[in-house]
Protein backbone atom coordinates (compact mmCIF):
# COMPACT_ATOMS: atom_id res chain seq x y z
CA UNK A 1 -9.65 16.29 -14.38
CA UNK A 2 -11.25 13.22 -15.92
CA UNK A 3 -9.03 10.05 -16.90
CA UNK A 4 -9.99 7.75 -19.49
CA UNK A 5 -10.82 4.36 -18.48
CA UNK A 6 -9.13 1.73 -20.30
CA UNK A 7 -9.37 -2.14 -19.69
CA UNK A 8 -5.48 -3.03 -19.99
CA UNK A 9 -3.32 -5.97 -19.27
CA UNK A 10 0.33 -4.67 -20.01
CA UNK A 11 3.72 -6.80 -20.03
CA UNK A 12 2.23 -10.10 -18.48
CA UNK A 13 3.74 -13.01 -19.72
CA UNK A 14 0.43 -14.87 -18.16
CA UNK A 15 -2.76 -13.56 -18.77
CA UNK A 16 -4.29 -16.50 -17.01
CA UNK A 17 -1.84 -15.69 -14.00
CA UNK A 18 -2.81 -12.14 -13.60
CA UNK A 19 -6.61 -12.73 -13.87
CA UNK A 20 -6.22 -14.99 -11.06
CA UNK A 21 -4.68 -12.25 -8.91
CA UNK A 22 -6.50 -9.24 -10.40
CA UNK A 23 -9.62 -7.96 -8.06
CA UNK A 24 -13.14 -8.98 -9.98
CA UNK A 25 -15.85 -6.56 -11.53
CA UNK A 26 -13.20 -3.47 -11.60
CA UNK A 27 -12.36 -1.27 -14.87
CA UNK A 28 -8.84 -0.34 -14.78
CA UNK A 29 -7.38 2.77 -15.67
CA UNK A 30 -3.77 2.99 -17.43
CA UNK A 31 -1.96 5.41 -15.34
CA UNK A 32 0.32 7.46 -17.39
CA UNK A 33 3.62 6.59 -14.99
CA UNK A 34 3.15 3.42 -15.64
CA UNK A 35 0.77 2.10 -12.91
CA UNK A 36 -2.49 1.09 -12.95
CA UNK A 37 -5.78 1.56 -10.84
CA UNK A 38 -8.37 -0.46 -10.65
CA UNK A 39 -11.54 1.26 -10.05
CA UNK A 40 -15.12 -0.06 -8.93
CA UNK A 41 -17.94 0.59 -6.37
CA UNK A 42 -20.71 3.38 -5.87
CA UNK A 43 -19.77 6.47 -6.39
CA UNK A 44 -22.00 8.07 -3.81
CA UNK A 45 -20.05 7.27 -1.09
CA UNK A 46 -16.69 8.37 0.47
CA UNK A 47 -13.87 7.07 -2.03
CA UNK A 48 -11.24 4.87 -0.49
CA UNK A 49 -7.80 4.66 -1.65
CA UNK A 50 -5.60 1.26 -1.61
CA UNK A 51 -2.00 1.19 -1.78
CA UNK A 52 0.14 -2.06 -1.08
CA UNK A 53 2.33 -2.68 -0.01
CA UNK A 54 6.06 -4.24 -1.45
CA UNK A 55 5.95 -7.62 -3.32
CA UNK A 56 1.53 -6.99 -3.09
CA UNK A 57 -0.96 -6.11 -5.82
CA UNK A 58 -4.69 -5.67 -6.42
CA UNK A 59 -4.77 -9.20 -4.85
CA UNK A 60 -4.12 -8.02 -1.53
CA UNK A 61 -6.88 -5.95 -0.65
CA UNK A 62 -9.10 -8.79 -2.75
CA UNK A 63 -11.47 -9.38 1.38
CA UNK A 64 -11.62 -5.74 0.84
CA UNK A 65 -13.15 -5.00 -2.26
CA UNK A 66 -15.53 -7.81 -2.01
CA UNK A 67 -16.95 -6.20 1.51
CA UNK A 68 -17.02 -2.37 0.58
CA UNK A 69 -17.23 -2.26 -3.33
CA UNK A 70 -21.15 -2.12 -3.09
CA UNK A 71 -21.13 1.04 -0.39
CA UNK A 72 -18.09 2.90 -1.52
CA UNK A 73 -16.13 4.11 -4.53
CA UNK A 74 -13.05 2.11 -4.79
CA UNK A 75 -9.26 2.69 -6.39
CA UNK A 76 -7.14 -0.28 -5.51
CA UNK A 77 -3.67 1.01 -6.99
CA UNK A 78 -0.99 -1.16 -8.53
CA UNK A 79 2.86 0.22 -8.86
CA UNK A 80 4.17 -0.02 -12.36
CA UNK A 81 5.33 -3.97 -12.66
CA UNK A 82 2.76 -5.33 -10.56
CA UNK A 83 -0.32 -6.98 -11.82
CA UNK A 84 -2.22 -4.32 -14.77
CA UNK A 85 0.53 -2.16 -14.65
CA UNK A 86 3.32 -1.42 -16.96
CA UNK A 87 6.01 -3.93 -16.99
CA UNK A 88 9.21 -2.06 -16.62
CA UNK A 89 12.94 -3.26 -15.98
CA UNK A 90 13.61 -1.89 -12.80
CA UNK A 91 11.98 0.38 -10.25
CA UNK A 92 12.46 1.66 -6.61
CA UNK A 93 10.28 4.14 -4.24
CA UNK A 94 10.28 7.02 -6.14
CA UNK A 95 8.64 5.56 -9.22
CA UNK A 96 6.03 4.15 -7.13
CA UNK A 97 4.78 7.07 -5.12
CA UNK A 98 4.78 9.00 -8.87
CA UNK A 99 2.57 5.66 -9.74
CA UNK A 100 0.81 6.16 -5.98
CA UNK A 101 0.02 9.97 -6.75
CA UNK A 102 -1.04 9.75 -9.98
CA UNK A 103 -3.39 7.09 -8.35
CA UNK A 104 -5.12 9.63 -5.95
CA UNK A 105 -5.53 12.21 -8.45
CA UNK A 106 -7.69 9.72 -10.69
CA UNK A 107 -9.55 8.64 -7.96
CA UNK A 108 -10.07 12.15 -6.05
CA UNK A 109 -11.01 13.81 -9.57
CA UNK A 110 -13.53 10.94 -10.62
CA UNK A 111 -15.49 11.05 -7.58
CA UNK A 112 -14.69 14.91 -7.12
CA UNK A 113 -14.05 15.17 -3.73
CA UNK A 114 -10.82 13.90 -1.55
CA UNK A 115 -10.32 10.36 -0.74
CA UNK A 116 -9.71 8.41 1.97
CA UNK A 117 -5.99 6.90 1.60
CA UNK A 118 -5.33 2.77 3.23
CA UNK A 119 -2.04 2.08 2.74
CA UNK A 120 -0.49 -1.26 3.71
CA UNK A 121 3.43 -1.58 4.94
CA UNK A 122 5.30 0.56 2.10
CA UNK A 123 2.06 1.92 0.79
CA UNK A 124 1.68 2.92 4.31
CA UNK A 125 4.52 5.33 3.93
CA UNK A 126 3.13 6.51 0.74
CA UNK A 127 -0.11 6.88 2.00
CA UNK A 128 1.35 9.02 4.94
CA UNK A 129 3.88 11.12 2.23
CA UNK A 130 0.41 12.16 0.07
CA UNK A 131 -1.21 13.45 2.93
CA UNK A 132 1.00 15.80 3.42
CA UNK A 133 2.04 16.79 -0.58
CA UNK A 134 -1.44 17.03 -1.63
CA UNK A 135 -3.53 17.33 0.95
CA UNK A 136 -6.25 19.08 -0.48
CA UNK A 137 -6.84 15.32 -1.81
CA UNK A 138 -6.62 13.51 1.31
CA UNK A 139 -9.30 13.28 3.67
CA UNK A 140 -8.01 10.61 6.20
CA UNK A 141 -5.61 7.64 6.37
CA UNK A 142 -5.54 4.25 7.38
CA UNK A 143 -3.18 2.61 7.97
CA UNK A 144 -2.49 -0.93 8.53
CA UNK A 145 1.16 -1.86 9.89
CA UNK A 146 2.99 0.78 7.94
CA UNK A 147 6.41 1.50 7.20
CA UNK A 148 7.98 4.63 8.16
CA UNK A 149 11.02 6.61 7.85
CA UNK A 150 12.20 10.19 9.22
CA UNK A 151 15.00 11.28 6.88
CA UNK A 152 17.37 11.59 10.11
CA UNK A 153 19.70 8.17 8.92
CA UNK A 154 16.72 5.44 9.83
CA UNK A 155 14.59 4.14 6.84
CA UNK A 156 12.30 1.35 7.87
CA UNK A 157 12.89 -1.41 10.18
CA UNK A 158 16.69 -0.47 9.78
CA UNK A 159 19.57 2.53 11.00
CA UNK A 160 22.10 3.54 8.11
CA UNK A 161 24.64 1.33 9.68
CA UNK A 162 22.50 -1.57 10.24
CA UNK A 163 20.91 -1.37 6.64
CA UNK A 164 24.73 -1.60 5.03
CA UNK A 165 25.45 -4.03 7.01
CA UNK A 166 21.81 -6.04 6.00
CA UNK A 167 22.85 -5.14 2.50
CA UNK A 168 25.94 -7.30 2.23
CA UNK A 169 24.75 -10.13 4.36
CA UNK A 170 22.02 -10.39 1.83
CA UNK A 171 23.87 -9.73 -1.38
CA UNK A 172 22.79 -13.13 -2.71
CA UNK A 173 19.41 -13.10 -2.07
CA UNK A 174 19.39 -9.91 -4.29
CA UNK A 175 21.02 -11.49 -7.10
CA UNK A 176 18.98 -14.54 -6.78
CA UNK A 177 16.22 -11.63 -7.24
CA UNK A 178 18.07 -10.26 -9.91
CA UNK A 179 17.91 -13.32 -11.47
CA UNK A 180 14.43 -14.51 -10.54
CA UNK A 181 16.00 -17.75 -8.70
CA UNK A 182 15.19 -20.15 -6.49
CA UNK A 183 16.56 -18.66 -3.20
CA UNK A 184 14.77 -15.59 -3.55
CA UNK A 185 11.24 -17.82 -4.35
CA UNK A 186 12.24 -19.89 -1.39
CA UNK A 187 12.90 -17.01 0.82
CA UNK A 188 9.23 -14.95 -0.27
CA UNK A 189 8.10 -18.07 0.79
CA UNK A 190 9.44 -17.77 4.12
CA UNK A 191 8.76 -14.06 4.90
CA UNK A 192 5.22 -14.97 3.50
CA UNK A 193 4.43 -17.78 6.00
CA UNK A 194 5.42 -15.48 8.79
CA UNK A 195 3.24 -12.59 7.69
CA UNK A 196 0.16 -13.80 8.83
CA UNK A 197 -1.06 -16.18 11.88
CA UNK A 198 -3.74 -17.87 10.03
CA UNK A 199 -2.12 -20.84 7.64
CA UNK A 200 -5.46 -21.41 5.92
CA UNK A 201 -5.78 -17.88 4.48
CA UNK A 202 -2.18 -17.59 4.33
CA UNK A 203 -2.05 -20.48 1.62
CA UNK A 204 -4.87 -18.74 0.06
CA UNK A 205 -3.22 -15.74 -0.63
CA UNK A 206 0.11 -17.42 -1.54
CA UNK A 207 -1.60 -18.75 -4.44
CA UNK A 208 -1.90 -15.25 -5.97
CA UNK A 209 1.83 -14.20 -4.71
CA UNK A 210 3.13 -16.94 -6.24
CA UNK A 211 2.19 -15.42 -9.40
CA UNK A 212 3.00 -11.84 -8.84
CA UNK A 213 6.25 -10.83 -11.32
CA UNK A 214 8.12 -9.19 -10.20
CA UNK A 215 7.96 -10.56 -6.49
CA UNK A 216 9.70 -7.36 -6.41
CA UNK A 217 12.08 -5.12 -8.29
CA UNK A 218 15.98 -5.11 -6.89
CA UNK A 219 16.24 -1.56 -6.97
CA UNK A 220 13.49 -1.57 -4.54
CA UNK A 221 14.98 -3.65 -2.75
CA UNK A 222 18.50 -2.58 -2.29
CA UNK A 223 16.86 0.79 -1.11
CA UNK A 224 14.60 -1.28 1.30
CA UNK A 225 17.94 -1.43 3.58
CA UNK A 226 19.94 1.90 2.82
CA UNK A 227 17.08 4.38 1.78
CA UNK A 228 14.99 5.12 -1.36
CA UNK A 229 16.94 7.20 -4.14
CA UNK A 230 15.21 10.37 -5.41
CA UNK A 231 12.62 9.90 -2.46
CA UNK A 232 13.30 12.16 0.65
CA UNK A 233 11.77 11.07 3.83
CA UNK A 234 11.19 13.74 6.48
CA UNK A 235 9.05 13.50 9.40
CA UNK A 236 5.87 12.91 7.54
CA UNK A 237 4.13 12.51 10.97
CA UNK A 238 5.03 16.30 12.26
CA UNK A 239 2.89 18.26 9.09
CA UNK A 240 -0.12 15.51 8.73
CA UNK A 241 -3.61 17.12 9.38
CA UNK A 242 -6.20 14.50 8.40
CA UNK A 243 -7.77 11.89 10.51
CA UNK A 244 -5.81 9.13 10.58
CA UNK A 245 -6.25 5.74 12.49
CA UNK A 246 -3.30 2.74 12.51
CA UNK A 247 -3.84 -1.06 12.67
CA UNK A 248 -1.53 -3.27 13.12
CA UNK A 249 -1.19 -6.94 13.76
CA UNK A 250 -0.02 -8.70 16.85
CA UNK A 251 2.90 -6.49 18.44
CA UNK A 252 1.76 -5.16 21.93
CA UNK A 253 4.24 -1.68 21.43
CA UNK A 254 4.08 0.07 18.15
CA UNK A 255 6.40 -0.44 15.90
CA UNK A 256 7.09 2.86 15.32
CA UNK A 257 6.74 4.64 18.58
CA UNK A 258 7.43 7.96 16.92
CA UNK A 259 5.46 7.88 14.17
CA UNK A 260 2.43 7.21 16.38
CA UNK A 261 3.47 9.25 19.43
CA UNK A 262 3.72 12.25 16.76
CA UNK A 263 0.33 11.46 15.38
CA UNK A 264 -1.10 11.17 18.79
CA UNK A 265 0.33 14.63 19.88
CA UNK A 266 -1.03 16.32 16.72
CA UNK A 267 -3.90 14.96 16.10
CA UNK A 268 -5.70 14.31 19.53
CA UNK A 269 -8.89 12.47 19.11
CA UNK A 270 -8.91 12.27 15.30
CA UNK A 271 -6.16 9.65 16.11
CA UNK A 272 -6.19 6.14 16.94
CA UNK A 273 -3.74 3.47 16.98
CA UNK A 274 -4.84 -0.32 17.85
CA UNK A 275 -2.89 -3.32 18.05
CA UNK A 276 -5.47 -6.78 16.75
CA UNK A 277 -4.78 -10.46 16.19
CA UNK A 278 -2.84 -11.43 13.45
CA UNK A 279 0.13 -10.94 10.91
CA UNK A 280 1.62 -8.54 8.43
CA UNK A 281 -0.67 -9.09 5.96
CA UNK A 282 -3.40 -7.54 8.18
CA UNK A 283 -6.36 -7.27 5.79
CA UNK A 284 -5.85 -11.02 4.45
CA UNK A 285 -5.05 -12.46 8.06
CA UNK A 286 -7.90 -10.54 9.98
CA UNK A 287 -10.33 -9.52 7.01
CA UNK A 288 -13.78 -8.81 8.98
CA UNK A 289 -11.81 -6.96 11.89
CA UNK A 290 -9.84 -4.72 9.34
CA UNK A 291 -12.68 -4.23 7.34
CA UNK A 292 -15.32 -3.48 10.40
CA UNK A 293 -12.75 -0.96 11.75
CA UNK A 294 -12.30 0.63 7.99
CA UNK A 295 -15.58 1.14 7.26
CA UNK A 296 -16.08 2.70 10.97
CA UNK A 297 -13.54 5.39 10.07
CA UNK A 298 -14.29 5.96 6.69
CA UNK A 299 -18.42 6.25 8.40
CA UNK A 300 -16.70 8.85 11.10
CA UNK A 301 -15.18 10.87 8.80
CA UNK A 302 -18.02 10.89 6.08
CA UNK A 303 -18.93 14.36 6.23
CA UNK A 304 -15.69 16.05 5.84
CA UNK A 305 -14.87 13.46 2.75
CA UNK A 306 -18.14 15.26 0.89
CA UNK A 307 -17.37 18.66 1.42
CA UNK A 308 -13.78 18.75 0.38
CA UNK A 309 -12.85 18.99 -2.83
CA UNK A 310 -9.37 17.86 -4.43
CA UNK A 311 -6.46 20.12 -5.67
């Protein structure tokens, strides 16, 4: 299936804002959810996939596209509400892997063959949920510090128990983001600073989250402590069959020891997990290493990315 390409910038109250944070030399295609994807680069070589990850945009994988737009095809997605996309008044997990899947099937039918998926933190978990719903389009992941949840009462960094409890400690930072206020600015802030280990490009890439409405939707953030709604989780790890590597920045131990001890079992030596200097915000804190390592896999796994062909 071919989708029309159509240069779009939908429900921005700042058109000089979102060129700032948009990713350069890219035409953009108006997903039919509601999201947008941003598509660029040769089309003779493996197509790569970006998803970001919560409160992120086409500005986050900006070192990215710069470094492999001129040797691969690339789709740097955008959830409805972020940057291109459709503005929309709320919008949780669910809406965004519809927006995320839509997203692969664009990219996977333009270039006619399955696509390499990157996901960072949420779109890590998306990234990781496609693989296994349509994997006929998916020819590898990578993944760089990903979120992950079973669907046995943990979602994320939190248990059930602990994520109600999370949720009522934090009731007025939601309404602030309800609201758009100053203690949820202040607080992005914060949880910005101590995403990365690098101020300089930190700084640098505030500039562009600064910008970003919404920082990010309350739905999506309510559900961020006590589970997505009409999004199951399940074991993901347990049914994926693609190569798949994981990066992620500064913790000696994984962060989730299942996820990559399930991974590890399954997949043998198509796997490979590494821990590298620096933040959250992996690709923006440590571009050249995350973007030496992606093109290595995406180099790897070549051959199998030519000869499959998507659903």
């Amino acid at each position: 299936m071919r989708w029309s390409r159509v240069t779009v910038v939908t429900g921005r109250t700042s058109c000089a804002a979102y060129e700032q944070t948009r990713v350069s030399s890219a035409r953009i295609i108006a997903l039919p959810s509601g999201g947008a994807l941003h598509l660029g680069g040769s089309s003779c070589a493996p197509p790569l996939l970006l998803l970001h990850g919560v409160g992120g945009g086409a500005w986050s994988w900006r070192p990215q596209w710069d470094a492999l737009c001129a040797s691969h095809l690339l789709g740097v997605w955008e959830a409805r509400g972020h940057g291109a996309a459709a503005q929309v008044a709320d919008a949780g997990l669910a809406d965004y892997y519809a927006d995320a899947r839509e997203a692969l099937a664009a990219i996977a039918g333009d270039a006619q063959r399955a696509a390499i998926v990157v996901g960072h933190s949420m779109g890590g978990l998306l990234a990781i949920a496609l693989a296994c719903d349509v994997p006929a389009s998916v020819a590898g992941l990578f993944l760089i510090d990903p979120v992950y949840a079973t669907g046995d009462g943990e979602y994320g960094h939190f248990s059930a128990t602990t994520g109600r409890i999370a949720q009522v400690l934090c009731a007025p930072l939601l309404r602030s983001f309800e609201r758009d206020g100053r203690l949820s600015r202040a607080m992005s802030r914060w949880i910005f600073e101590r995403s990365f280990v690098d101020r300089a490009r930190m700084e640098n890439a505030w500039r562009d989250q600064r910008t970003q409405i919404p920082i990010e939707y309350p739905r999506m953030l309510r559900e961020s402590f006590v589970g997505p709604e009409g999004f199951t989780p399940r074991d993901f790890a347990d049914e994926v069959a693609v190569p798949t590597s994981i990066l992620q920045g500064g913790a000696e131990r994984p962060r989730f020891p299942r996820l990559v001890d399930t991974l590890r079992a399954r997949l043998g030596a198509r796997f490979s997990y590494e821990s590298i200097p620096g933040g959250h915000y992996l690709q923006l804190d440590s571009p050249r290493a995350v973007n030496e390592r992606l093109e290595r896999f995406a180099a790897s796994y070549a051959p199998a990315v030519m000869g499959r062909q998507p659903a």
